[in-house]
C-alpha atoms as a PDB file:
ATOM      1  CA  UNK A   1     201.997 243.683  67.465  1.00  0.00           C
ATOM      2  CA  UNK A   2     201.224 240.006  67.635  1.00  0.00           C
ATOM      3  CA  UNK A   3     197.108 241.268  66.672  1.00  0.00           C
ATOM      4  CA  UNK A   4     198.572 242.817  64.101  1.00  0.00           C
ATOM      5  CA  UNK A   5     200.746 239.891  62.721  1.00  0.00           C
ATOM      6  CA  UNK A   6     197.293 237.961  63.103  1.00  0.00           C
ATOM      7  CA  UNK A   7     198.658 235.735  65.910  1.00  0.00           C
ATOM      8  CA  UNK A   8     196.077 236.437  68.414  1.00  0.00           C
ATOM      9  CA  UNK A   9     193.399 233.895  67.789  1.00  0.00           C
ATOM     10  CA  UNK A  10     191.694 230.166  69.587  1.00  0.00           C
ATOM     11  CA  UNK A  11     194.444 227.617  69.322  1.00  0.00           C
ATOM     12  CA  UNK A  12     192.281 225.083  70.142  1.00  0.00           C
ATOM     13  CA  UNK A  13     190.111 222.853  67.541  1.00  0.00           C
ATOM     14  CA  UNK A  14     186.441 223.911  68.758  1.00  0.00           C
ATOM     15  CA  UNK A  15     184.540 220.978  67.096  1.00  0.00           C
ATOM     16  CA  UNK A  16     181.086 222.228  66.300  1.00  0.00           C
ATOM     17  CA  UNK A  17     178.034 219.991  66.064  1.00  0.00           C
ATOM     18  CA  UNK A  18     175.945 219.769  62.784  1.00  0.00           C
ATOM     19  CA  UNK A  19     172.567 221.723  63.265  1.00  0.00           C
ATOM     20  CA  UNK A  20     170.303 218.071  63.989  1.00  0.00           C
ATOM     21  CA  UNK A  21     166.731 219.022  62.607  1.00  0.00           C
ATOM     22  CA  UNK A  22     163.967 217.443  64.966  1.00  0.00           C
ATOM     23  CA  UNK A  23     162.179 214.706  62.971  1.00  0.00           C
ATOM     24  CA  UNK A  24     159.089 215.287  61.495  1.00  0.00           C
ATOM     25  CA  UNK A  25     157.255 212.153  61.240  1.00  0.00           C
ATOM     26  CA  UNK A  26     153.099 211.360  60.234  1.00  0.00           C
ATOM     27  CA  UNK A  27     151.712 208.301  59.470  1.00  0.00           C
ATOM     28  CA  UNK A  28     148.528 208.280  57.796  1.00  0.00           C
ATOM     29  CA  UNK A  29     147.790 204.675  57.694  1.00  0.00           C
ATOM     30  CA  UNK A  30     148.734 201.421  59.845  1.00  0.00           C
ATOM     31  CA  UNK A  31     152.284 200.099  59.302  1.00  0.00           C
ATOM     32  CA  UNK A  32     153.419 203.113  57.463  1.00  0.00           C
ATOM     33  CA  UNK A  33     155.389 204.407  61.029  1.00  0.00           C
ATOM     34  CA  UNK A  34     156.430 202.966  63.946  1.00  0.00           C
ATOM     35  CA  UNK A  35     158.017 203.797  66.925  1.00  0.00           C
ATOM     36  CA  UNK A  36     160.320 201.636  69.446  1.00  0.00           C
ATOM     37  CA  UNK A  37     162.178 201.585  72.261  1.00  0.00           C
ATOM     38  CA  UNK A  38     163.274 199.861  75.405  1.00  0.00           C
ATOM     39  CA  UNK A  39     162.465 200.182  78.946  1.00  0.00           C
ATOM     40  CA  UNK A  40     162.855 198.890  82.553  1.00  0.00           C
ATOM     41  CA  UNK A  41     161.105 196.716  84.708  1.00  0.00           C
ATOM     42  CA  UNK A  42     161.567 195.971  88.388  1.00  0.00           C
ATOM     43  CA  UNK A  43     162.819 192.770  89.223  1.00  0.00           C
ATOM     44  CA  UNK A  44     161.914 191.005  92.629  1.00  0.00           C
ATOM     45  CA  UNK A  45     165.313 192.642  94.336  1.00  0.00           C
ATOM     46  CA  UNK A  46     166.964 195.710  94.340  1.00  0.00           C
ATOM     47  CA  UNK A  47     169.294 196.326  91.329  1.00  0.00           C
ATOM     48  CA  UNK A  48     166.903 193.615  89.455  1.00  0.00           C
ATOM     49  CA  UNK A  49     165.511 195.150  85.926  1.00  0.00           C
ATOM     50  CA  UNK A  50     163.525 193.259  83.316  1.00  0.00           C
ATOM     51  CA  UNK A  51     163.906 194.966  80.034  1.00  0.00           C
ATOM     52  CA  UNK A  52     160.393 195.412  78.054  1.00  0.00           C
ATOM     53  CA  UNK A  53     160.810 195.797  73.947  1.00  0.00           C
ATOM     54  CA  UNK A  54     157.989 197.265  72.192  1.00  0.00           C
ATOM     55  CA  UNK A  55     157.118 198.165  68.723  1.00  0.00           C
ATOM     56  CA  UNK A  56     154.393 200.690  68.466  1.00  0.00           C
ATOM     57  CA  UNK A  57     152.134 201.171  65.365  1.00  0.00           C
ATOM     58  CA  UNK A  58     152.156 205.465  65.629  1.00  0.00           C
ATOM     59  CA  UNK A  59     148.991 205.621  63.274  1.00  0.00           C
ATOM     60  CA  UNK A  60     146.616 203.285  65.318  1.00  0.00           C
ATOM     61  CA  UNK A  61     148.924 202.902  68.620  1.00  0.00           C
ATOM     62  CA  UNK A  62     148.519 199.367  67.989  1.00  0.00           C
ATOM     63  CA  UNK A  63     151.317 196.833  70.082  1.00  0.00           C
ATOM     64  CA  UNK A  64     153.158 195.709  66.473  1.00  0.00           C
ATOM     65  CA  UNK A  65     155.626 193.861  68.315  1.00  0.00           C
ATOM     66  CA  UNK A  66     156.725 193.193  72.107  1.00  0.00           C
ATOM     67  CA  UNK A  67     159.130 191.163  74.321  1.00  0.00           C
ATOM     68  CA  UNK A  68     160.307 190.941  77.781  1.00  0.00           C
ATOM     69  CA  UNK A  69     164.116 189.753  78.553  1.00  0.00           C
ATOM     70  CA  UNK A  70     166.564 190.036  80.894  1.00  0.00           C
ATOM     71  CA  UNK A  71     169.136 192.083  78.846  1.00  0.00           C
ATOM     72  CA  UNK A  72     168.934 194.727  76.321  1.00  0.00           C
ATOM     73  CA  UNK A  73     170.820 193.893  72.866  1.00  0.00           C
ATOM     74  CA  UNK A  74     171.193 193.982  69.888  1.00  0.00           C
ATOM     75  CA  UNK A  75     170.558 190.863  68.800  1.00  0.00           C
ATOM     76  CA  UNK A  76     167.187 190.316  70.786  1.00  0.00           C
ATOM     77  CA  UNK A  77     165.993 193.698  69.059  1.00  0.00           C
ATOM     78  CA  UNK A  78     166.941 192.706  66.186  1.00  0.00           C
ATOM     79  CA  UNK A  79     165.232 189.162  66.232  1.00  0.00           C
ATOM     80  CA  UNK A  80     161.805 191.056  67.683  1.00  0.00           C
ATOM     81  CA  UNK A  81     161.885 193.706  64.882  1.00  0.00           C
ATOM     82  CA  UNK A  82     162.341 190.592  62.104  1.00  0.00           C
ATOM     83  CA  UNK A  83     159.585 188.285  63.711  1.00  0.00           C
ATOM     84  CA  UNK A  84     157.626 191.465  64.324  1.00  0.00           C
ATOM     85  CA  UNK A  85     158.266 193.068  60.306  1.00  0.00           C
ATOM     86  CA  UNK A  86     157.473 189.162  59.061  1.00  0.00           C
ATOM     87  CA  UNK A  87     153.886 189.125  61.438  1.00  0.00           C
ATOM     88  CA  UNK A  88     152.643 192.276  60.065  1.00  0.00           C
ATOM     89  CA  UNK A  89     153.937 191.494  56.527  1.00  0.00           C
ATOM     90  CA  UNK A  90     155.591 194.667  55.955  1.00  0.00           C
ATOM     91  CA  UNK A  91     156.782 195.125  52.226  1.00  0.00           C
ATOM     92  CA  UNK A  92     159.849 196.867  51.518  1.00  0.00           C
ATOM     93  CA  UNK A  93     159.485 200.972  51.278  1.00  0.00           C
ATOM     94  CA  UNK A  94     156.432 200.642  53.260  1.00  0.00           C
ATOM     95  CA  UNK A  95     157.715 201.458  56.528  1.00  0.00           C
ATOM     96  CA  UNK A  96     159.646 204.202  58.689  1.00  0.00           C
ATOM     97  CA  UNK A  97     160.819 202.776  62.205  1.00  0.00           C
ATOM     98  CA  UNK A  98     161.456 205.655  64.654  1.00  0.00           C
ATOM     99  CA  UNK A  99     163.662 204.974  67.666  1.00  0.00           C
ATOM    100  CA  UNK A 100     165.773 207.075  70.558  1.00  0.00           C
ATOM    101  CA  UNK A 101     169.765 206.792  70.128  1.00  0.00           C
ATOM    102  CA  UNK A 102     169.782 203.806  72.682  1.00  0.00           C
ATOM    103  CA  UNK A 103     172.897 201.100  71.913  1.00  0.00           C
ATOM    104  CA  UNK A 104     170.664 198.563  70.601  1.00  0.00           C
ATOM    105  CA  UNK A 105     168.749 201.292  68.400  1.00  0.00           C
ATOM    106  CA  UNK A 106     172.268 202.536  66.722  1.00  0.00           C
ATOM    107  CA  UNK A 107     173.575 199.004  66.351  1.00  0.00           C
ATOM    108  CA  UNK A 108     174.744 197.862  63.257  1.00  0.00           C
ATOM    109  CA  UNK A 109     172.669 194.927  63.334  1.00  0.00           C
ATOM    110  CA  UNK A 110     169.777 196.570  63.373  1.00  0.00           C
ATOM    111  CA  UNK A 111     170.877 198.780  61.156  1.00  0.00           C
ATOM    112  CA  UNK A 112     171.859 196.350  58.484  1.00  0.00           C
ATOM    113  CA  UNK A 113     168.300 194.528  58.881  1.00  0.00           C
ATOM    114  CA  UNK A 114     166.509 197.579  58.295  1.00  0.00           C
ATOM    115  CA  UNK A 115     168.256 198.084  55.072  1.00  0.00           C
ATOM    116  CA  UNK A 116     168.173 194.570  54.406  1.00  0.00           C
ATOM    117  CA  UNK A 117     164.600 194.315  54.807  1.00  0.00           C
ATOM    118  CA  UNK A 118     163.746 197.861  52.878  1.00  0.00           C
ATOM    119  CA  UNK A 119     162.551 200.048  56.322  1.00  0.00           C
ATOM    120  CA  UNK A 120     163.289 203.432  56.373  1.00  0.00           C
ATOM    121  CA  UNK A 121     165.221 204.110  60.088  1.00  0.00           C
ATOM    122  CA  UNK A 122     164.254 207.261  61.648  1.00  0.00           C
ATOM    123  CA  UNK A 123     166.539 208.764  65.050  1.00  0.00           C
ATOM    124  CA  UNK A 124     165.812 211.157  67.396  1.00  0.00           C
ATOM    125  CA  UNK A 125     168.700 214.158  68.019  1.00  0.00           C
ATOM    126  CA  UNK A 126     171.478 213.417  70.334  1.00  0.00           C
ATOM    127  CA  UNK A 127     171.175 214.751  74.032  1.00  0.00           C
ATOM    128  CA  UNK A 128     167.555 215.411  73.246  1.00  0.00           C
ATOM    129  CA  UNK A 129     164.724 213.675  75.622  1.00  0.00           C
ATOM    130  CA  UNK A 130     161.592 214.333  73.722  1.00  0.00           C
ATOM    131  CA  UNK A 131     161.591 213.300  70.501  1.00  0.00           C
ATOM    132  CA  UNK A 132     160.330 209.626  70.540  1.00  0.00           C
ATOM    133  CA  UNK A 133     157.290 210.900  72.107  1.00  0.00           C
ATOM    134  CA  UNK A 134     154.983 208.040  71.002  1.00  0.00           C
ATOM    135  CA  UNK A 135     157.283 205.538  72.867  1.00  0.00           C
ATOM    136  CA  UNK A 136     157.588 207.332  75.842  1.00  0.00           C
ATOM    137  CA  UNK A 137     153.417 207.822  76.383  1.00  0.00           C
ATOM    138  CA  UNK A 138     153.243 203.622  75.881  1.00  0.00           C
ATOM    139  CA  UNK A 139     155.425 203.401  78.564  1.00  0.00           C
ATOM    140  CA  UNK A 140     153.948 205.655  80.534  1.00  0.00           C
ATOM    141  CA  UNK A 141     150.460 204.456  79.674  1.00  0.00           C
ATOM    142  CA  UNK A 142     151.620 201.136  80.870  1.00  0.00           C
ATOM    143  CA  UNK A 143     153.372 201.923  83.842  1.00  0.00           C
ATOM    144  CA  UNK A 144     150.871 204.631  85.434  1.00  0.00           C
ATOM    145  CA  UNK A 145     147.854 201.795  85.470  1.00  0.00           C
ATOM    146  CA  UNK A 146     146.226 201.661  89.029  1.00  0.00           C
ATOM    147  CA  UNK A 147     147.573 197.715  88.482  1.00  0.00           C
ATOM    148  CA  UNK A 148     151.214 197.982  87.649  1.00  0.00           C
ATOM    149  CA  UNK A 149     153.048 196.400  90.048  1.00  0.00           C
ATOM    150  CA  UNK A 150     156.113 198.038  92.210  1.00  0.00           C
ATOM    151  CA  UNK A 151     157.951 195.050  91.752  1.00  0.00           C
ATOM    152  CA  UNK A 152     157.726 191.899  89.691  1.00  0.00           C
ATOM    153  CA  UNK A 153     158.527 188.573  91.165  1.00  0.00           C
ATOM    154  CA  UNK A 154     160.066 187.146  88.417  1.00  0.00           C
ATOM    155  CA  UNK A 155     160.186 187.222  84.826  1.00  0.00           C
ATOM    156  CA  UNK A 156     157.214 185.120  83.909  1.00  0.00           C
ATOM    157  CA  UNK A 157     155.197 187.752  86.337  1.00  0.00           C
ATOM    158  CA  UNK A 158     156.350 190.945  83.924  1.00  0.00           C
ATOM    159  CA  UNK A 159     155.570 189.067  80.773  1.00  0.00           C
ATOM    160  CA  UNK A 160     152.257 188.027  81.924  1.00  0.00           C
ATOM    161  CA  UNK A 161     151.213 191.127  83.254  1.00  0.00           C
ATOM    162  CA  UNK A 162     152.800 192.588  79.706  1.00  0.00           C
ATOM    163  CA  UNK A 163     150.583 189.892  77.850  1.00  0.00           C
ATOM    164  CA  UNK A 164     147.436 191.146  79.693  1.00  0.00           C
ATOM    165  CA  UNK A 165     148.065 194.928  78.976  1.00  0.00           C
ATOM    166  CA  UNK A 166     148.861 194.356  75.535  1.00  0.00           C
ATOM    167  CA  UNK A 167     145.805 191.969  75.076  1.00  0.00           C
ATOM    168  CA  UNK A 168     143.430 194.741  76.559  1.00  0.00           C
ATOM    169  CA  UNK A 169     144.958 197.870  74.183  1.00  0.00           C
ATOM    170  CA  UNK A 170     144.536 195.380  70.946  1.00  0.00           C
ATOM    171  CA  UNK A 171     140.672 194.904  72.293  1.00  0.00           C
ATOM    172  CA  UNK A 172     140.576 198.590  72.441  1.00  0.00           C
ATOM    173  CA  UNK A 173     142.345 199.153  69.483  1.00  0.00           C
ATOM    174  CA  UNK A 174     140.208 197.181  67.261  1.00  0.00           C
ATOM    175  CA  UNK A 175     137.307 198.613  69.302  1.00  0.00           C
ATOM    176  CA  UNK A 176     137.968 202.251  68.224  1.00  0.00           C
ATOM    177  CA  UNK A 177     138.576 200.631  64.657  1.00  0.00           C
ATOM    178  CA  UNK A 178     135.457 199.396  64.140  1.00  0.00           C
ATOM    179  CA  UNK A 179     133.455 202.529  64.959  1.00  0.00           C
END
């Protein structure tokens, strides 16, 4: 009777996500695409992180930009991503910056620089782990060496030893460049 009447259904809202496409991104030149993102470093004691910024240049894996701090926000990602944008003299409409969903990625901030400054933002889809895949290799480029410590004993140690690998992949870089 009540299937009938067209009273037997989900009374519940079911919210359904939007189909996210996986972004497609190619760069064909320097500074047409980058890719950034935040990481950890160990500190000297337990519970002790360093946070490493770095702006990657997809086309040439060139270091665009990097920093090492002792928080992640907003406002220090969006000062590197201005200083990094006025270094590399990016005009407006020339670039596409590709980052995860972190807090400081979404922030408004950053958001409102990018649009300020004419860069296309680029996101990867919620939940999913493997779509800022240029990112994720630096890292683990970086932290795989046979001479990355277990530790670092203070902040000046991680940006030194970030200075130094950064330094050697612009050699190599410019290296491959040349040929």
């Amino acid at each position: 009777m009540l299937d009938q009447a067209g009273e037997v259904r989900e009374r519940r809202n079911q919210l359904t996500h939007p189909a996210y496409v996986k972004p497609e991104l190619l760069a064909t030149a320097p500074n047409e695409l980058w890719s950034w993102d935040i990481s950890k470093l160990r500190g000297p004691a337990k519970w002790t992180y360093y946070q490493i910024y770095w702006i990657l240049d997809v086309f040439s894996r060139y270091a665009a930009g990097w920093m090492v701090a002792h928080r992640e926000s907003a406002a220090l990602a969006e000062r590197l991503i201005a200083e990094t944008i006025a270094k590399q003299q990016i005009e407006p409409g020339q670039l596409t910056i590709h980052a995860d969903r972190g807090p400081s990625m979404r922030s408004r901030s950053v958001a409102f620089l990018l649009a300020e400054l004419g860069v296309t933002k680029s996101h990867s889809r919620p939940h999913t782990s493997d779509d800022n895949p240029f990112s994720e290799a630096g890292f683990k480029t970086m932290k795989y060496r046979p001479n990355f410590p277990e530790r670092f004993g203070s902040i000046q140690d991680a940006r030194v030893f970030c200075k130094n690998f950064f330094d050697c992949t612009t050699r190599s870089t410019a290296t491959r460049a040349s040929r």
